[in-house]
C-alpha atoms as a PDB file:
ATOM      1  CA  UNK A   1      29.686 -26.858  77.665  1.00  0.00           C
ATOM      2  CA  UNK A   2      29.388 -23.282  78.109  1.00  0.00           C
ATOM      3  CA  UNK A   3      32.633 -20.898  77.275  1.00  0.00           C
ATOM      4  CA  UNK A   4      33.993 -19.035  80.066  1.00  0.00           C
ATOM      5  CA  UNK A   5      34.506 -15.242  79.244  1.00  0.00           C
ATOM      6  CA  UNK A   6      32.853 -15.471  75.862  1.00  0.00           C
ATOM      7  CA  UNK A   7      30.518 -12.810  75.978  1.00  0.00           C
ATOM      8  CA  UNK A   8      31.925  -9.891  76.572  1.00  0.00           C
ATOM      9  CA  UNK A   9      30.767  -6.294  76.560  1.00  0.00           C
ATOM     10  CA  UNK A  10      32.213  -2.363  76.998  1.00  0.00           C
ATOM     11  CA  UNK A  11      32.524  -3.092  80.704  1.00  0.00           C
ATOM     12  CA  UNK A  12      34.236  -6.423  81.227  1.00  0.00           C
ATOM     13  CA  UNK A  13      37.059  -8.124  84.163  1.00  0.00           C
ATOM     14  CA  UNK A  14      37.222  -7.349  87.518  1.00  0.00           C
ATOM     15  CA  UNK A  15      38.782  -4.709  90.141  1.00  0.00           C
ATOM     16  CA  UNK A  16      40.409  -5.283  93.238  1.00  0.00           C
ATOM     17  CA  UNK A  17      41.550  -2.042  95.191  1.00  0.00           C
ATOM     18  CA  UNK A  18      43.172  -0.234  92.469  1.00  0.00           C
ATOM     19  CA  UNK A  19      43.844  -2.731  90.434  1.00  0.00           C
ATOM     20  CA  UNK A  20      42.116  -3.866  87.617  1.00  0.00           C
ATOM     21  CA  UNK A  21      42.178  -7.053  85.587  1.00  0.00           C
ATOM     22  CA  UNK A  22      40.651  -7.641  81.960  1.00  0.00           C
ATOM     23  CA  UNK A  23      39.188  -4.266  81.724  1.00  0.00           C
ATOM     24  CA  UNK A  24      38.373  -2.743  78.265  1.00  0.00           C
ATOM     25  CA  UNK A  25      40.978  -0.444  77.154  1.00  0.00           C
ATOM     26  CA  UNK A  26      38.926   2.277  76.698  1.00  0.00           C
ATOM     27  CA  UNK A  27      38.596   2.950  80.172  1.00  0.00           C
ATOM     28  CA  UNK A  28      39.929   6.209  81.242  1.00  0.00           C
ATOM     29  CA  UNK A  29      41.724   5.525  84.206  1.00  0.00           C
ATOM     30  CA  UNK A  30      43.202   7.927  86.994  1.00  0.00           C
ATOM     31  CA  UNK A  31      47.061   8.172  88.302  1.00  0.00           C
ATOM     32  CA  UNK A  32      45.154   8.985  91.942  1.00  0.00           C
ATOM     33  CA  UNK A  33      42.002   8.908  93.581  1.00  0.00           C
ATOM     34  CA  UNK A  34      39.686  11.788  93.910  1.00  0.00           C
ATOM     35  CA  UNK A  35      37.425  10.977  96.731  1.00  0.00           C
ATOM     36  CA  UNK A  36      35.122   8.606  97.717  1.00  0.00           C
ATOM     37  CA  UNK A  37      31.898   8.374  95.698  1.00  0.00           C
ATOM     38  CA  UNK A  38      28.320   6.408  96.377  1.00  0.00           C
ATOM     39  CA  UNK A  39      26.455   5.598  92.736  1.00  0.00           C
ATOM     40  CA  UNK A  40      22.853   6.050  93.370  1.00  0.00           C
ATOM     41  CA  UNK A  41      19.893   5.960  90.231  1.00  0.00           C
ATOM     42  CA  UNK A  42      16.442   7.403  91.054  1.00  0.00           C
ATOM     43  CA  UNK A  43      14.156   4.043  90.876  1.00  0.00           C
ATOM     44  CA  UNK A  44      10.967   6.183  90.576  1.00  0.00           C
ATOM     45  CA  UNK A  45      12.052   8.098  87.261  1.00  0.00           C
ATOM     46  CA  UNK A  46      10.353   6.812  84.122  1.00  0.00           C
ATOM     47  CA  UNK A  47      13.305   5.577  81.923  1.00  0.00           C
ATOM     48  CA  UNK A  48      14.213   2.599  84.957  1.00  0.00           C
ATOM     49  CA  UNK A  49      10.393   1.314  84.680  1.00  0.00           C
ATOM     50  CA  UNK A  50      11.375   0.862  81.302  1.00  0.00           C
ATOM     51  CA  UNK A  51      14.478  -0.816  81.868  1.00  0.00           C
ATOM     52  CA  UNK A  52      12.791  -3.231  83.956  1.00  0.00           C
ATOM     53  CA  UNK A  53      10.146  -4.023  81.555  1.00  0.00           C
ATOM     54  CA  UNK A  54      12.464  -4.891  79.021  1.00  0.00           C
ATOM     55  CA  UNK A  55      14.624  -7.353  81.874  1.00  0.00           C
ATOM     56  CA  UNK A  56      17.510  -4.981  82.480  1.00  0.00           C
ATOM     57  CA  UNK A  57      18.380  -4.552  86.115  1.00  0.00           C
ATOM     58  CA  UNK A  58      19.834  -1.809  87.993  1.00  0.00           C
ATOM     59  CA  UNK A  59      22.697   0.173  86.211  1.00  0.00           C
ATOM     60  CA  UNK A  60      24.637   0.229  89.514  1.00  0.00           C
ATOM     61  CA  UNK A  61      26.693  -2.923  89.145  1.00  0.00           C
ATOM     62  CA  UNK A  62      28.029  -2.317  85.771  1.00  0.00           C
ATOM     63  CA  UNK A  63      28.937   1.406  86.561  1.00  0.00           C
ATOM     64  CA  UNK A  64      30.383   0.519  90.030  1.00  0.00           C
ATOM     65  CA  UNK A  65      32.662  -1.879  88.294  1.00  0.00           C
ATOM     66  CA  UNK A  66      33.838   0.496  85.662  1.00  0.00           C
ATOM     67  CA  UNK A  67      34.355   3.395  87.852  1.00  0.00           C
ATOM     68  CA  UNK A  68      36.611   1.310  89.923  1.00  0.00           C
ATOM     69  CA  UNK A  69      38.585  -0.286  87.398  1.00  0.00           C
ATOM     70  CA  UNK A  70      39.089   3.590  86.616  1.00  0.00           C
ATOM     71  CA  UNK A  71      40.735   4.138  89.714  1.00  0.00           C
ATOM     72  CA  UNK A  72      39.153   7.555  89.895  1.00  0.00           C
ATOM     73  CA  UNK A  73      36.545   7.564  92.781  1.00  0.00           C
ATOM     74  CA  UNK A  74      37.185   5.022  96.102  1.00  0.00           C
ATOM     75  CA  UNK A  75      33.852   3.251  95.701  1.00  0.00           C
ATOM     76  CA  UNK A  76      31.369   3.274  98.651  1.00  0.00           C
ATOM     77  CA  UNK A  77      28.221   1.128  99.426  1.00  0.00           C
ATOM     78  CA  UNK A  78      24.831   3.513  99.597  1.00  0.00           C
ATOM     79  CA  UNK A  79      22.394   0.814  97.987  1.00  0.00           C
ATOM     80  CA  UNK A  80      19.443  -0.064 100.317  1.00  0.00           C
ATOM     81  CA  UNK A  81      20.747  -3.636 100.106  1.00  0.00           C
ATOM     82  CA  UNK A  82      24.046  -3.046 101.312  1.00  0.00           C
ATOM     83  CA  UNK A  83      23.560  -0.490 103.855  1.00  0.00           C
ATOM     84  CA  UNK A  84      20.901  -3.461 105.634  1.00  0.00           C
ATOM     85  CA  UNK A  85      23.101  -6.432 105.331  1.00  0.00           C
ATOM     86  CA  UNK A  86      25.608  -4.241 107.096  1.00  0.00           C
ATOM     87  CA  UNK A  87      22.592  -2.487 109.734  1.00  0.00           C
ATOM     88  CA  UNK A  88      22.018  -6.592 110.165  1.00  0.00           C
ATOM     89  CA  UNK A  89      25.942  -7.157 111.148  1.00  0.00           C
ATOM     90  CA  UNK A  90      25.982  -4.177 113.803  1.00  0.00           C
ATOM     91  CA  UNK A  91      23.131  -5.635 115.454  1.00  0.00           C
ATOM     92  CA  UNK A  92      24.560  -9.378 115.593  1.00  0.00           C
ATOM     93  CA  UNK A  93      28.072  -7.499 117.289  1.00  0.00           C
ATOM     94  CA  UNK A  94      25.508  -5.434 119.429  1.00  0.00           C
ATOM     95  CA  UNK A  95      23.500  -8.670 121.054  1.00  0.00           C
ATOM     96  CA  UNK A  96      26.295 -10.492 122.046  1.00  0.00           C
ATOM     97  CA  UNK A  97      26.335 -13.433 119.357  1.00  0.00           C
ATOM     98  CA  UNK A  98      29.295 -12.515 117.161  1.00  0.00           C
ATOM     99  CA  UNK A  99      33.092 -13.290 118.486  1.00  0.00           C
ATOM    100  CA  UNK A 100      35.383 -11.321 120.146  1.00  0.00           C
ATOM    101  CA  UNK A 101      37.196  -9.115 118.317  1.00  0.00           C
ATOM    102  CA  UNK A 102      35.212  -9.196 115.474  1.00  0.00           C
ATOM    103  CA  UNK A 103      35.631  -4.821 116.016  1.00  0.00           C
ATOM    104  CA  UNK A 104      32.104  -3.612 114.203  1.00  0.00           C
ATOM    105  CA  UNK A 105      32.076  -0.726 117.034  1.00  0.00           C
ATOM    106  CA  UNK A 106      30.900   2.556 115.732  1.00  0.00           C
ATOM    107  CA  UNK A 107      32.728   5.211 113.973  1.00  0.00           C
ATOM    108  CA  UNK A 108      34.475   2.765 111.143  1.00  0.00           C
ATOM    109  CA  UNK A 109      32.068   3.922 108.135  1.00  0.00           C
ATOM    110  CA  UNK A 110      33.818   5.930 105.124  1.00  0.00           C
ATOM    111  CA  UNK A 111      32.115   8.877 104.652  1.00  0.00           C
ATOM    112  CA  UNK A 112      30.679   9.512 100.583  1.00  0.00           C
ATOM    113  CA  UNK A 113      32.176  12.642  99.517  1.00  0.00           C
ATOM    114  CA  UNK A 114      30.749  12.701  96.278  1.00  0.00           C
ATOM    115  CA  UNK A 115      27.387  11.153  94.906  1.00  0.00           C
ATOM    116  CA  UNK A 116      27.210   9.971  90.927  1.00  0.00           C
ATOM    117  CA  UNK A 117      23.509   9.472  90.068  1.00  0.00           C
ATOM    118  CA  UNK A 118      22.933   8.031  85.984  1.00  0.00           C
ATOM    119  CA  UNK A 119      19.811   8.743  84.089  1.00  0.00           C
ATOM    120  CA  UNK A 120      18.682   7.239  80.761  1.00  0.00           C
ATOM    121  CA  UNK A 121      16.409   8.645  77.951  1.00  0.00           C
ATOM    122  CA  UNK A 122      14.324   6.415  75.148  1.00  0.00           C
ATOM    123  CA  UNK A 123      13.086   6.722  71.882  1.00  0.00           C
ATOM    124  CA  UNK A 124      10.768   4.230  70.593  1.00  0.00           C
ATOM    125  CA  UNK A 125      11.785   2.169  67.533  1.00  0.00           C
ATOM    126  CA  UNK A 126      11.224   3.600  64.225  1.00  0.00           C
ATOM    127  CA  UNK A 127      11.753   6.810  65.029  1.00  0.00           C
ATOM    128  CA  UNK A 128      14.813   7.375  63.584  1.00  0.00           C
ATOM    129  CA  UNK A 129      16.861   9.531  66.110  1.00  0.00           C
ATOM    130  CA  UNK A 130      16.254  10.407  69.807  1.00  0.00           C
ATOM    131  CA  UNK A 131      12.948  10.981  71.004  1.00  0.00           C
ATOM    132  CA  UNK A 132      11.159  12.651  73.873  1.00  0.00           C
ATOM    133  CA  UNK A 133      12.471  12.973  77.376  1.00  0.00           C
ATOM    134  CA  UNK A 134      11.228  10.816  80.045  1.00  0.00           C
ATOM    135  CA  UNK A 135      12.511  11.638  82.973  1.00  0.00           C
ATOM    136  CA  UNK A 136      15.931  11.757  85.362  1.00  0.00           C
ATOM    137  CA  UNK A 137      18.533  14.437  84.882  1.00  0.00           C
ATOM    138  CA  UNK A 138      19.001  12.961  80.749  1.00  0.00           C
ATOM    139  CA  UNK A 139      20.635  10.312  80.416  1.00  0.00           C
ATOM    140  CA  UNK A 140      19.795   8.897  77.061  1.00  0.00           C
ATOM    141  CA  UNK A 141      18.591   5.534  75.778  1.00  0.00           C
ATOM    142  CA  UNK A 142      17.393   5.354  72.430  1.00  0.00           C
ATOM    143  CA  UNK A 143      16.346   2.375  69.563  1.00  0.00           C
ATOM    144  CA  UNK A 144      16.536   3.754  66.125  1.00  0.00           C
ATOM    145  CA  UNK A 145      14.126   2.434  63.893  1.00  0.00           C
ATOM    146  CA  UNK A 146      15.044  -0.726  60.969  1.00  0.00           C
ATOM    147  CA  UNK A 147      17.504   0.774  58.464  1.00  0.00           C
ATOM    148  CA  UNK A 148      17.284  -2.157  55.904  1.00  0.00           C
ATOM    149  CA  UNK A 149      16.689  -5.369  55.333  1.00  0.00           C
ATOM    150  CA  UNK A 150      16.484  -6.651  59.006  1.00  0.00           C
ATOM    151  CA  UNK A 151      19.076  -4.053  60.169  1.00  0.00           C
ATOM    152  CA  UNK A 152      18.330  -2.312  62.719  1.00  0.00           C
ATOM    153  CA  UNK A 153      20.759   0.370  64.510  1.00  0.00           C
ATOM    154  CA  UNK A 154      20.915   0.598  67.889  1.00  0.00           C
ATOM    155  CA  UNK A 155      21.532   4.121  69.785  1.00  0.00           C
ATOM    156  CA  UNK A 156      22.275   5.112  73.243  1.00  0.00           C
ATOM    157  CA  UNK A 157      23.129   8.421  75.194  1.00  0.00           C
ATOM    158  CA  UNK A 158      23.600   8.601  78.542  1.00  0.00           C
ATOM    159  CA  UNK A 159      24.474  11.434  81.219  1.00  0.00           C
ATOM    160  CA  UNK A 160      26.025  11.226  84.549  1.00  0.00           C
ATOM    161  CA  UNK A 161      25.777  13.961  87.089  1.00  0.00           C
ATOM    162  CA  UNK A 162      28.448  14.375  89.829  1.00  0.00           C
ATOM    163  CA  UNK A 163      27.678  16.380  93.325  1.00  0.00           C
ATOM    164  CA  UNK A 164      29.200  17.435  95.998  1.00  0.00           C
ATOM    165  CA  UNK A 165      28.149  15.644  99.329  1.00  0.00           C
ATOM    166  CA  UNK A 166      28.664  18.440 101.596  1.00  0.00           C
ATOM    167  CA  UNK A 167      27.737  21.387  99.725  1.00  0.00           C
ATOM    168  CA  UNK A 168      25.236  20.186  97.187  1.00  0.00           C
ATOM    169  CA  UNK A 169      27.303  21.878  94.699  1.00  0.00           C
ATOM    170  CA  UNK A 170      27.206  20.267  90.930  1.00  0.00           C
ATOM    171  CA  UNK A 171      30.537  19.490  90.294  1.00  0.00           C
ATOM    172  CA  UNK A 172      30.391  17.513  86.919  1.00  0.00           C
ATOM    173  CA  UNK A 173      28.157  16.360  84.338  1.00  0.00           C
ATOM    174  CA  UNK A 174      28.734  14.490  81.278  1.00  0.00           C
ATOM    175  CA  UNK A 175      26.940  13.409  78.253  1.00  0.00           C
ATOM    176  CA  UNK A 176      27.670  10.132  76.360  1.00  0.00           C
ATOM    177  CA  UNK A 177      26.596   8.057  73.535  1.00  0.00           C
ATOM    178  CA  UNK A 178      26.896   4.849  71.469  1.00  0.00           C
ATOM    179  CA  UNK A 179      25.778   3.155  68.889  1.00  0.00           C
ATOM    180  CA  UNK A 180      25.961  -0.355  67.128  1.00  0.00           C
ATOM    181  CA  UNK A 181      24.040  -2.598  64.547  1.00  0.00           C
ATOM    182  CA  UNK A 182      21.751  -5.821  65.041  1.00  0.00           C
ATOM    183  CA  UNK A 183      19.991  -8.476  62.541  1.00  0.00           C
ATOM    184  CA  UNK A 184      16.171  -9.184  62.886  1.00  0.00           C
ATOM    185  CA  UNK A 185      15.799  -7.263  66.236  1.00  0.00           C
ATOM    186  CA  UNK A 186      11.619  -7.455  66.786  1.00  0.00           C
ATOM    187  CA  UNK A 187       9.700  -5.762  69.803  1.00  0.00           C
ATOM    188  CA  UNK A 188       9.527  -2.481  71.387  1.00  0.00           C
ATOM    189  CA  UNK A 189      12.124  -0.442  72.721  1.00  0.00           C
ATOM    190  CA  UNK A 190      15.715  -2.250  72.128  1.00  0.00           C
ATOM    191  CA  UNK A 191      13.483  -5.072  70.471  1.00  0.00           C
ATOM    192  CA  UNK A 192      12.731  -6.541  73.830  1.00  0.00           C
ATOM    193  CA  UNK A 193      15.618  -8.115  76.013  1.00  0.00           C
ATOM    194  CA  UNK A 194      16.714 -11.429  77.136  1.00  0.00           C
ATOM    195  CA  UNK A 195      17.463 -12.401  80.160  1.00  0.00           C
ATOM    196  CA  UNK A 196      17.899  -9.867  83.106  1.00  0.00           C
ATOM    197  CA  UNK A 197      19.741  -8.257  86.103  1.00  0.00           C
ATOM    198  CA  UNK A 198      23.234  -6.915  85.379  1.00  0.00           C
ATOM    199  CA  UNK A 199      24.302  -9.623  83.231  1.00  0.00           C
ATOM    200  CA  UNK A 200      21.985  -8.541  80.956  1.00  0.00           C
ATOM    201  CA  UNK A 201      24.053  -5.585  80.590  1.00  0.00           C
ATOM    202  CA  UNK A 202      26.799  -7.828  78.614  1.00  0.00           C
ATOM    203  CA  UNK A 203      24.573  -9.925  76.578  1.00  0.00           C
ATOM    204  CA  UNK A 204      21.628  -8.207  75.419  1.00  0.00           C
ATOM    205  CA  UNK A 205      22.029  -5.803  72.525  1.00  0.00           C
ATOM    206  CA  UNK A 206      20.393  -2.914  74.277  1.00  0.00           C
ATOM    207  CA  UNK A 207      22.186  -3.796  77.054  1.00  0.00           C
ATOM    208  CA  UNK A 208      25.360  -3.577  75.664  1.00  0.00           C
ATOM    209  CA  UNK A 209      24.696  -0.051  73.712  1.00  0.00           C
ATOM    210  CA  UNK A 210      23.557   1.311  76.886  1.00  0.00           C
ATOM    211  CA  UNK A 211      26.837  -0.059  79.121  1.00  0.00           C
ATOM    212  CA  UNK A 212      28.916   1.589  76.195  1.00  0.00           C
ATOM    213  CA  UNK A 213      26.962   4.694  76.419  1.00  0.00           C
ATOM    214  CA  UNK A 214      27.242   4.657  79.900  1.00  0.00           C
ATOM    215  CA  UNK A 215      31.252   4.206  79.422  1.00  0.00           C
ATOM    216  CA  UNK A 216      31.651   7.296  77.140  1.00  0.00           C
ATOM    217  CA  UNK A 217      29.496   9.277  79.715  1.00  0.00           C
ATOM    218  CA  UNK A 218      32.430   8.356  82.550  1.00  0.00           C
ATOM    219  CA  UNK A 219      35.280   8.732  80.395  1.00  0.00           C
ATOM    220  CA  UNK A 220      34.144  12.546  79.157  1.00  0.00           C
ATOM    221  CA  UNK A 221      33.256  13.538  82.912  1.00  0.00           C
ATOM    222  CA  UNK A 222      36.725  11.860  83.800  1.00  0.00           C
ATOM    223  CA  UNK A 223      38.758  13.920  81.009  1.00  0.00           C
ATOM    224  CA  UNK A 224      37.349  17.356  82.381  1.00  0.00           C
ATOM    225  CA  UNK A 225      38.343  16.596  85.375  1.00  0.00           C
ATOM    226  CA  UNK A 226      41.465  15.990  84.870  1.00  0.00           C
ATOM    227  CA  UNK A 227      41.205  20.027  84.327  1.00  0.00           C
ATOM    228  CA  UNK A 228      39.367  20.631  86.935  1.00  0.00           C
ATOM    229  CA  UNK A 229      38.758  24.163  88.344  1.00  0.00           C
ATOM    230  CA  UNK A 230      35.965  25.191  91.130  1.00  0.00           C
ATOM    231  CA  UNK A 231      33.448  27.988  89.803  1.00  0.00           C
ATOM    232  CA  UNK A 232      33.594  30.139  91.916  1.00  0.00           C
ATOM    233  CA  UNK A 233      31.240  33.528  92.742  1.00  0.00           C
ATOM    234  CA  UNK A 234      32.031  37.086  94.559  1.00  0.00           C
ATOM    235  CA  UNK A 235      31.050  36.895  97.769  1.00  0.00           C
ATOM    236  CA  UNK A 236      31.336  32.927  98.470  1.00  0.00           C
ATOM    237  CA  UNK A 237      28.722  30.365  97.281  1.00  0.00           C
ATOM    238  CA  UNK A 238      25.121  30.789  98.317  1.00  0.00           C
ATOM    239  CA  UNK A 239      25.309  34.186  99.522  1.00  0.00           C
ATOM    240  CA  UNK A 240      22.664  35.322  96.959  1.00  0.00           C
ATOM    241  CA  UNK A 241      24.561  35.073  93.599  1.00  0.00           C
ATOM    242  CA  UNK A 242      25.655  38.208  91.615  1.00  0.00           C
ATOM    243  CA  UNK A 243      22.315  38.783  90.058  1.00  0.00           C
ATOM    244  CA  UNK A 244      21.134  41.618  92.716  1.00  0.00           C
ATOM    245  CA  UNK A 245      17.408  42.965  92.223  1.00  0.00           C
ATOM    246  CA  UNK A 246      16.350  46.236  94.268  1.00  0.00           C
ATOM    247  CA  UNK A 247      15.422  46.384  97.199  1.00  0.00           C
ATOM    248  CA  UNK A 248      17.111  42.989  98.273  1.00  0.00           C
ATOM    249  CA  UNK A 249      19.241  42.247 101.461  1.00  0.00           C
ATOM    250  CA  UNK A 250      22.260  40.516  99.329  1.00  0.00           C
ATOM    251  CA  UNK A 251      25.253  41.820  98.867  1.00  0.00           C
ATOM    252  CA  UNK A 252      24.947  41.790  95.035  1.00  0.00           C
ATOM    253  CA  UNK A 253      21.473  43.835  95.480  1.00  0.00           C
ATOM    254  CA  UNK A 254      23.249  46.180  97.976  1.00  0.00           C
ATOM    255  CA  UNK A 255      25.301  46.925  95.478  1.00  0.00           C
ATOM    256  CA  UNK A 256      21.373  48.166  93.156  1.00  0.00           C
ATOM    257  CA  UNK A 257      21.315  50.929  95.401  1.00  0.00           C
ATOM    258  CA  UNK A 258      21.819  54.252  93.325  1.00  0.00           C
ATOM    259  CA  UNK A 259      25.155  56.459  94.851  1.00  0.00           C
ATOM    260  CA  UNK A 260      23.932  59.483  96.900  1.00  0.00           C
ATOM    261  CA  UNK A 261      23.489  62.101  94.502  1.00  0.00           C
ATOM    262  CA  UNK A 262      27.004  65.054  95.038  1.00  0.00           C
ATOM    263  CA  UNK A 263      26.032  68.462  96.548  1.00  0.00           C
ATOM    264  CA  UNK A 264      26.637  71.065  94.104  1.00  0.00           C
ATOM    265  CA  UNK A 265      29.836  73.017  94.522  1.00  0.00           C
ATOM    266  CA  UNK A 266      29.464  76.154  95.719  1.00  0.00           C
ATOM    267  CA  UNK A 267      28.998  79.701  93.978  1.00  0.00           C
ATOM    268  CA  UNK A 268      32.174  81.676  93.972  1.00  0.00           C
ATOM    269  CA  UNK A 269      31.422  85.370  95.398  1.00  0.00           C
END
C-alpha cells in the first residue's frame, strides 16, 4: 500500500486563507498581506518547452501554493483555465438555469494588483556550471555534469519578477538557487523525468531542485520587501527620466538649455 505524505519536497502541506498547514519551515512568511497578486509564466519562452519535454508541468501550482502559505500576496486566479470555468459559471447564472440566489452578478471579481511571472534557465549535463540563456526574464535551471562515480549534482537558479498592475512599474526581482546530489541519473537535461504535471515537482529530482530554487527566489524577493522603498525620479515617473538630451521637450532636457549669456556691466565715465 502506498504511504501517505511520504514524498515530500521544498514546497509541501496545504493553505487555507492565511493559514498554512505542513509547510516547510523555510518559508518566509508575512505578519500582513501586501496585495493581491496573479502568477502568470510565459508558455512560449524556450526553458517551459523544455520543461515539458522532460514531463514537468506548469510551475504555477507549486508557486501558488508556496506564496500562499507565505501569507504575503492574497492569491488571485489569471490562468486561462480558471478564468473559463468561471466565464462558463456567469453564463449558466446569465441563461436562467442556475438557482436563485446563487449572486454571480457582475462587479464581484478581485482586482490583481500585482503580477509575479517565473522564468527558468538550463544548462545541459556535463557542463559543469550554468550554461547559456534560453529565454524568459532568467530564471535558472541547470544539470551539472557527473562528479564521480555515478554522482551527479544537480543545480538550479531561478528568478521571479514582480510588477506593478497599474503602472507597469518593476517593483521586485529576485534571484534564487539550489542544489542537491543524485545516484546513476542518465538522460539529458535533469537526466530525464518521471512522471509529470505538478506532482512531478515533489518527486522527480529535477523537479525538486527546481521547486527549491524556486523557494529561495520567493524568500529573497520577500526579505527586500520587507524594506521596501519606491524609487522614485524628479519630476514623477514617466515624464522623460532625468537623462535630458538637447533639444528635447522633457523637463530634464529643458533643463540642456545653456543660461542666457549676462550683459556686460557697464563702463564707468
Amino acid at each position: 500500500m502506498p504511504t501517505m505524505g511520504a514524498s515530500k519536497g521544498t514546497v509541501t502541506g496545504a493553505a487555507g486563507g492565511e493559514t498554512a498547514k505542513g509547510e516547510n519551515t523555510q518559508l518566509t512568511r508575512c505578519a500582513e498581506t501586501l496585495g493581491t497578486l496573479g502568477v502568470e509564466e510565459d508558455q512560449a519562452a524556450p526553458w517551459y518547452a523544455q520543461l515539458r519535454s522532460h514531463n514537468l508541468g506548469s510551475t504555477v501550482p507549486v508557486l501558488r501554493l508556496m506564496i500562499q502559505q507565505s501569507n504575503c500576496f492574497v492569491i488571485v486566479e489569471r490562468s486561462v483555465a480558471g478564468m473559463s470555468m468561471m466565464t462558463q459559471e456567469r453564463a449558466l447564472q446569465q441563461s436562467g438555469e442556475m438557482r436563485g440566489g446563487s449572486n454571480f452578478g457582475k462587479g464581484q471579481m478581485v482586482a490583481a494588483d500585482y503580477s509575479m511571472r517565473p522564468s527558468i534557465q538550463f544548462a545541459q549535463k556535463g557542463t559543469g556550471g550554468v550554461g547559456g540563456l534560453l529565454g524568459g526574464f532568467g530564471l535558472v535551471g541547470a544539470a551539472a555534469g557527473v562528479v564521480a562515480g555515478g554522482l551527479k549534482s544537480n543545480e538550479a537558479a531561478t528568478t521571479l519578477l514582480l510588477i506593478d498592475n497599474r503602472s507597469g512599474v518593476q517593483i521586485s526581482a529576485a534571484e534564487g538557487s539550489a542544489k542537491n546530489y543524485d545516484f546513476n541519473v542518465a538522460g539529458g537535461l535533469f537526466g530525464g523525468g518521471l512522471g509529470g504535471g505538478a506532482g512531478a515537482y515533489s518527486n522527480t529530482p529535477e523537479g525538486k531542485i527546481i521547486t527549491a530554487a524556486f523557494a529561495d527566489s520567493f524568500n529573497q524577493m520577500v526579505e527586500a520587501l520587507k524594506n521596501y522603498k519606491a524609487q522614485t525620479v524628479r519630476g514623477g515617473l514617466g515624464t522623460g527620466g532625468r537623462l535630458g538630451v538637447d533639444g528635447g521637450t522633457t523637463p530634464a532636457s529643458q533643463e540642456t538649455k545653456a543660461a542666457p549669456a549676462s550683459k556686460p556691466a557697464p563702463k564707468k565715465k
